[in-house]
C-alpha atoms as a PDB file:
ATOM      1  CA  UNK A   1       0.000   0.000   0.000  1.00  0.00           C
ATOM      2  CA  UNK A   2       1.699   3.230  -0.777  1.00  0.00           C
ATOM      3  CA  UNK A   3       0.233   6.491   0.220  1.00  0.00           C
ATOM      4  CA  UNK A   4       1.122  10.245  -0.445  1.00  0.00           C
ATOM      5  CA  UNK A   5       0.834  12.845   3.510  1.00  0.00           C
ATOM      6  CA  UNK A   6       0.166  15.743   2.359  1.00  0.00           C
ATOM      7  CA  UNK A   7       0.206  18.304   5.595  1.00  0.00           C
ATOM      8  CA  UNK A   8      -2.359  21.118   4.586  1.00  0.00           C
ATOM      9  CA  UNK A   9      -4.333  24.205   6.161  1.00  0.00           C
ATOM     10  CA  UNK A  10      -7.211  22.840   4.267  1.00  0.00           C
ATOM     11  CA  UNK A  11      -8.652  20.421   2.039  1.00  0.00           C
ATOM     12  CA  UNK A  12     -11.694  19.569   0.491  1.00  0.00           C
ATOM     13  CA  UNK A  13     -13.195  16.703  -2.041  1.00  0.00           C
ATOM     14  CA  UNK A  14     -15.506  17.564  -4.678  1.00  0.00           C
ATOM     15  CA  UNK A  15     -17.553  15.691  -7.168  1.00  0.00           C
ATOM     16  CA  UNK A  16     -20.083  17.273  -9.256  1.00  0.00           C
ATOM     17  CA  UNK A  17     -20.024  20.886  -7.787  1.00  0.00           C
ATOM     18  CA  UNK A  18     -20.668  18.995  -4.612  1.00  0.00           C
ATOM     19  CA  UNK A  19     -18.179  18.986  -1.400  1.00  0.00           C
ATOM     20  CA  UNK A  20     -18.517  15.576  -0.211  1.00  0.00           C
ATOM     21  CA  UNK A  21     -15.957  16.352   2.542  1.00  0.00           C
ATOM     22  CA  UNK A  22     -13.757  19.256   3.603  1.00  0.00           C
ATOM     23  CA  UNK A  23     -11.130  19.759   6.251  1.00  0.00           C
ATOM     24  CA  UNK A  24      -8.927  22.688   8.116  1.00  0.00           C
ATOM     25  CA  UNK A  25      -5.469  21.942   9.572  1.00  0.00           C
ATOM     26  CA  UNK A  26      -4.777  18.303   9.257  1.00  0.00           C
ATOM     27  CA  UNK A  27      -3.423  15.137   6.316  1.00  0.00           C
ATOM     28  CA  UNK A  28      -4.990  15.059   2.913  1.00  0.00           C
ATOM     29  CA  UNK A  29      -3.849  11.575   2.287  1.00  0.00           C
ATOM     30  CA  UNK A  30      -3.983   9.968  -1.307  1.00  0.00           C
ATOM     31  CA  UNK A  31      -4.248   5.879  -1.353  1.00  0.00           C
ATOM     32  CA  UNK A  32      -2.770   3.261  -3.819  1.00  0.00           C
ATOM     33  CA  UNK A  33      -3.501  -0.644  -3.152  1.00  0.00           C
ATOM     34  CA  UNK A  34      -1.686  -2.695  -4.963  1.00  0.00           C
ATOM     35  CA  UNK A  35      -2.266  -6.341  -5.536  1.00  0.00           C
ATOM     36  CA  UNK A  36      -0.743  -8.523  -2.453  1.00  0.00           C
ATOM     37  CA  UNK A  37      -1.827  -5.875   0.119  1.00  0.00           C
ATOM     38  CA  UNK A  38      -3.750  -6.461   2.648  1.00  0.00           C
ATOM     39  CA  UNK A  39      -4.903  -5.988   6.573  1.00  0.00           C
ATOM     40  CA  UNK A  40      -0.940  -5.996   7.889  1.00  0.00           C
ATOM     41  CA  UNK A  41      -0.188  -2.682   5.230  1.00  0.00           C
ATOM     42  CA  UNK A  42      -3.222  -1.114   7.317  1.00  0.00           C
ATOM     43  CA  UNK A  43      -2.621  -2.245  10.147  1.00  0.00           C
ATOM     44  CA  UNK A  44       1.312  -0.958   9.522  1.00  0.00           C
ATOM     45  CA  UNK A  45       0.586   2.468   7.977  1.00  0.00           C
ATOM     46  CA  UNK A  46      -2.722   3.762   9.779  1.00  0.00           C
ATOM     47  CA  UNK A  47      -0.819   4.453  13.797  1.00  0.00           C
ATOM     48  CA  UNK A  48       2.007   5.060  11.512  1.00  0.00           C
ATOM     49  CA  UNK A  49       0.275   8.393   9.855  1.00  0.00           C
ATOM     50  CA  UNK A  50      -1.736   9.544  12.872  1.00  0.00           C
ATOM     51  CA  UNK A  51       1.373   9.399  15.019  1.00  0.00           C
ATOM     52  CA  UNK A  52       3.663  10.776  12.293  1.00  0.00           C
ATOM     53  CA  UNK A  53       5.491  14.408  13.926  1.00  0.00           C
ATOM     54  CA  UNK A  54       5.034  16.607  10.815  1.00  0.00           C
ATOM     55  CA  UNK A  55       3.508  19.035  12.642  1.00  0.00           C
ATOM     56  CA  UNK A  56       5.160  22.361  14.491  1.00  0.00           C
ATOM     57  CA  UNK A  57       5.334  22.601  18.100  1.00  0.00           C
ATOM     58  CA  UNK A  58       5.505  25.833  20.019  1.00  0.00           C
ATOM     59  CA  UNK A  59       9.223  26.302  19.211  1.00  0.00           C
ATOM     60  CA  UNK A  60       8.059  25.636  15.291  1.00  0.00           C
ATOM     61  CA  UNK A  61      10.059  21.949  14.941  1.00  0.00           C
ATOM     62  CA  UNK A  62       8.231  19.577  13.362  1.00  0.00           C
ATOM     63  CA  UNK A  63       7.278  17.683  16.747  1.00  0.00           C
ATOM     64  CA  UNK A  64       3.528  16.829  16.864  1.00  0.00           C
ATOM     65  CA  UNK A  65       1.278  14.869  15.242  1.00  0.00           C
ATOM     66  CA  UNK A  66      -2.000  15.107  13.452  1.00  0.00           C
ATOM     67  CA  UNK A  67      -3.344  13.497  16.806  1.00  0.00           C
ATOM     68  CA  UNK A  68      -1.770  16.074  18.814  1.00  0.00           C
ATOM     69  CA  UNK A  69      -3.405  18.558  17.142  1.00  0.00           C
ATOM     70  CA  UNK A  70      -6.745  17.610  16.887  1.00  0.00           C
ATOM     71  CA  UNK A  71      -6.487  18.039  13.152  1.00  0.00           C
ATOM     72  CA  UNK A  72      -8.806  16.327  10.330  1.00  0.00           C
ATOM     73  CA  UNK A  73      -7.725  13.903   7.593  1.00  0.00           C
ATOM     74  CA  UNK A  74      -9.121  13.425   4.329  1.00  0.00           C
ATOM     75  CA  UNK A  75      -8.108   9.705   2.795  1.00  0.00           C
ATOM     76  CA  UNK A  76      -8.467   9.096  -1.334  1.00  0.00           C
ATOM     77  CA  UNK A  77      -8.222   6.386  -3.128  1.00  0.00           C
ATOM     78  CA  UNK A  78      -5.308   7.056  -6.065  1.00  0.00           C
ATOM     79  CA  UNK A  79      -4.843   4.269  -8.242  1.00  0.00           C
ATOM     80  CA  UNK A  80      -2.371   6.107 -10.157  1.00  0.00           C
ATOM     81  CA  UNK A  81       0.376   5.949  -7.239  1.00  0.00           C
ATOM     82  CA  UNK A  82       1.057   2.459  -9.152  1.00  0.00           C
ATOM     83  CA  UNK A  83       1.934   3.880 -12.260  1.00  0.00           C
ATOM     84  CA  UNK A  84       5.100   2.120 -14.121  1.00  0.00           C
ATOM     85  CA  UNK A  85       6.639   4.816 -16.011  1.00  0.00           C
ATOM     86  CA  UNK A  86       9.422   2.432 -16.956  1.00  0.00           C
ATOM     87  CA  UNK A  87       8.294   1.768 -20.494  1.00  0.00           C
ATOM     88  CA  UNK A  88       7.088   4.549 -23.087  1.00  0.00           C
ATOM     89  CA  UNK A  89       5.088   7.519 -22.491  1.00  0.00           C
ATOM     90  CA  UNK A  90       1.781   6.141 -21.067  1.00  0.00           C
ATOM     91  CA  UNK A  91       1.578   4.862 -18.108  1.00  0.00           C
ATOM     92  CA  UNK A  92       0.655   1.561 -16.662  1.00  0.00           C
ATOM     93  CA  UNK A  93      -1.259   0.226 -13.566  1.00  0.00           C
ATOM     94  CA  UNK A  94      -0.639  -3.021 -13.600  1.00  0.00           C
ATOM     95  CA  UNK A  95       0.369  -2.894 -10.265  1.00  0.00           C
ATOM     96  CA  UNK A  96      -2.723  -1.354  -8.771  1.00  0.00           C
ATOM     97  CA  UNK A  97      -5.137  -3.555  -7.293  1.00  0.00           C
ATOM     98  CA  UNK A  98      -8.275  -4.669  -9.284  1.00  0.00           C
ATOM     99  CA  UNK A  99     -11.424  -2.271  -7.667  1.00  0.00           C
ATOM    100  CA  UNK A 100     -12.676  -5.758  -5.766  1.00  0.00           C
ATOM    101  CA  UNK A 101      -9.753  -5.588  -4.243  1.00  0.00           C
ATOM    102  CA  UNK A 102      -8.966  -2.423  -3.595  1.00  0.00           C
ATOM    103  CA  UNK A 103     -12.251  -1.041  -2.803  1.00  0.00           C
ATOM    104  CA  UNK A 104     -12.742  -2.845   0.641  1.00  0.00           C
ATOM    105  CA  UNK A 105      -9.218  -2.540   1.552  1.00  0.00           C
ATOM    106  CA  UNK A 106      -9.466   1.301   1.221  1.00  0.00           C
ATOM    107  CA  UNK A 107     -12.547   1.668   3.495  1.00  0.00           C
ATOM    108  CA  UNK A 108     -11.083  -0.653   6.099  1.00  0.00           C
ATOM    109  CA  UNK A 109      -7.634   1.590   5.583  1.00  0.00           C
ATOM    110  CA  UNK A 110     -10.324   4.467   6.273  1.00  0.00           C
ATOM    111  CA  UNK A 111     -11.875   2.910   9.383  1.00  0.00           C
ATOM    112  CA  UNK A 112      -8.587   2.129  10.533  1.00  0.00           C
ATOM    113  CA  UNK A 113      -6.963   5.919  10.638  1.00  0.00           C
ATOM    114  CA  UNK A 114     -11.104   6.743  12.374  1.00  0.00           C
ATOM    115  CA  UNK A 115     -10.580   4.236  14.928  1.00  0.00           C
ATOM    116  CA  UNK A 116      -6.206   5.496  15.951  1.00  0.00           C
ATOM    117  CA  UNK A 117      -7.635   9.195  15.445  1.00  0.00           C
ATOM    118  CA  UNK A 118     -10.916   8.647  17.791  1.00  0.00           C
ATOM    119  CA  UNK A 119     -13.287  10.807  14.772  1.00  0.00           C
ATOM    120  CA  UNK A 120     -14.256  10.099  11.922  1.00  0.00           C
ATOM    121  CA  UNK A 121     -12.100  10.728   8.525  1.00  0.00           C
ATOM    122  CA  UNK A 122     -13.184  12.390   5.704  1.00  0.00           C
ATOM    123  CA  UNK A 123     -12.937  10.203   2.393  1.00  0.00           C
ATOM    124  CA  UNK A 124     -13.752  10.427  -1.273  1.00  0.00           C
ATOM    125  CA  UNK A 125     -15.693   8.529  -4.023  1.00  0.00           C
ATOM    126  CA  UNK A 126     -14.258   5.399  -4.656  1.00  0.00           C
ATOM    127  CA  UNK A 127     -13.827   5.473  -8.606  1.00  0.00           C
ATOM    128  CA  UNK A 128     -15.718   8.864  -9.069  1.00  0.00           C
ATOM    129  CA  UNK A 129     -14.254  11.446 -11.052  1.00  0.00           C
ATOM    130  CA  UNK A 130     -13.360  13.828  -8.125  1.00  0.00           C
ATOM    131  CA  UNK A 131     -11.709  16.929  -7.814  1.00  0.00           C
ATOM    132  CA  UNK A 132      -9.470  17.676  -4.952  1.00  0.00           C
ATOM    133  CA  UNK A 133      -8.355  20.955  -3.292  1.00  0.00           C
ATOM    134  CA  UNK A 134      -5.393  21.649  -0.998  1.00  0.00           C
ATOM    135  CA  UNK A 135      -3.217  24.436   0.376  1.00  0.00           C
ATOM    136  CA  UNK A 136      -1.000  22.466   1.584  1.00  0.00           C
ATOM    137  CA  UNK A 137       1.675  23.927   4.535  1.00  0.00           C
ATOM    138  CA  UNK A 138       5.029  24.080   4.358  1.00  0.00           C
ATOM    139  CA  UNK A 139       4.680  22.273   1.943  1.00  0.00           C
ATOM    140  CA  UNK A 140       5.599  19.047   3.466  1.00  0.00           C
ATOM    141  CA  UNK A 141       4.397  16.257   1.411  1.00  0.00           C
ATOM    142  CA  UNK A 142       5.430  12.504   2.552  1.00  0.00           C
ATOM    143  CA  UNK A 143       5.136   9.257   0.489  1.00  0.00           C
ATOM    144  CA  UNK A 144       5.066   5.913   2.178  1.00  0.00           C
ATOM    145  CA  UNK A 145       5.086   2.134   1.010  1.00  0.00           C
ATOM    146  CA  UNK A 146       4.286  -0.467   3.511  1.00  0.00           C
ATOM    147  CA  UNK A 147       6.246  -2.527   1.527  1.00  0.00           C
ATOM    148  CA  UNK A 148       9.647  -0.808   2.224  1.00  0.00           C
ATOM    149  CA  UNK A 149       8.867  -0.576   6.130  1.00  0.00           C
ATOM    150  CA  UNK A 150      13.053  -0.863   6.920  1.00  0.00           C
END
C-alpha cells in the first residue's frame, strides 16, 4: 500500500459541484492498493500516519502529530500511485489492485486511521471522477510504502 501525507491548512473533495468532505489543519492523504496488500499494510501504515510528527510545536520543529493537534484527515483512493513509467510515455497500472480488491481494503484503511484518530475521517468517491483541493503547509508532502517498512 503506498500512500502520499500531504500536511495542509485545508482540504476539500468535490464531485459534481458537490463537497462531499472538507477539512482545516490536518493530512490530505492519497491511497494506492496494490495487488498482495492487505490488513498488515493497514494495520502498519494507519498508527504510523496519525502518530507521524510533521507538525510544528511551540518552538516551530516539526514535533507533533495530526493526533496532537486535533487536526482532520481526508483519505483518497489514487490508483495512479502504481503507475510504471518504466516503459514509453503512457503509463501503466498493472500494479494497482483490481477495484474488488482495492475497494474494501481502502474503506477498512479508512476505518482504521477513524478508529487510531478517535473521529471520523473524511474520504472520497471510490472510482468517481473527483476533484481535490489543498493548500498544503510548508509544503511538506510525505510518500510511504508499507512494503519498504526498513
Amino acid at each position: 500500500m503506498r500512500v502520499i501525507l500531504q500536511r495542509v491548512l485545508q482540504a476539500s473533495v468535490t464531485i459534481d459541484k458537490k463537497v462531499v468532505s472538507e477539512i482545516g489543519t490536518g493530512l490530505l492523504i492519497l491511497v494506492g492498493v496494490e495487488e498482495g496488500d492487505g490488513m498488515e499494510d493497514i494495520d502498519w501504515l494507519a498508527p504510523k500516519i496519525v502518530r507521524m510528527r510533521i507538525f510544528a510545536d511551540d518552538d516551530g520543529k516539526m514535533n507533533r502529530s495530526v493526533q496532537d493537534i486535533d487536526g482532520g484527515i481526508i483519505a483518497v483512493s489514487q490508483f495512479t500511485l502504481h503507475a510504471s513509467t518504466k516503459k514509453g510515455n503512457r503509463p501503466s497500472f498493472l500494479r494497482a489492485a483490481a477495484p474488488t480488491i482495492s475497494k474494501p481494503l481502502y474503506d477498512r484503511f479508512c476505518i482504521a486511521l477513524e478508529k487510531e484518530l478517535g473521529k471520523p475521517v473524511g474520504r472520497g468517491v471510490f472510482g468517481a471522477d473527483m476533484r481535490i483541493s489543498l493548500i498544503n503547509d510548508g509544503p511538506v508532502t510525505i510518500s510511504m510504502d508499507s512494503k519498504n517498512r526498513e
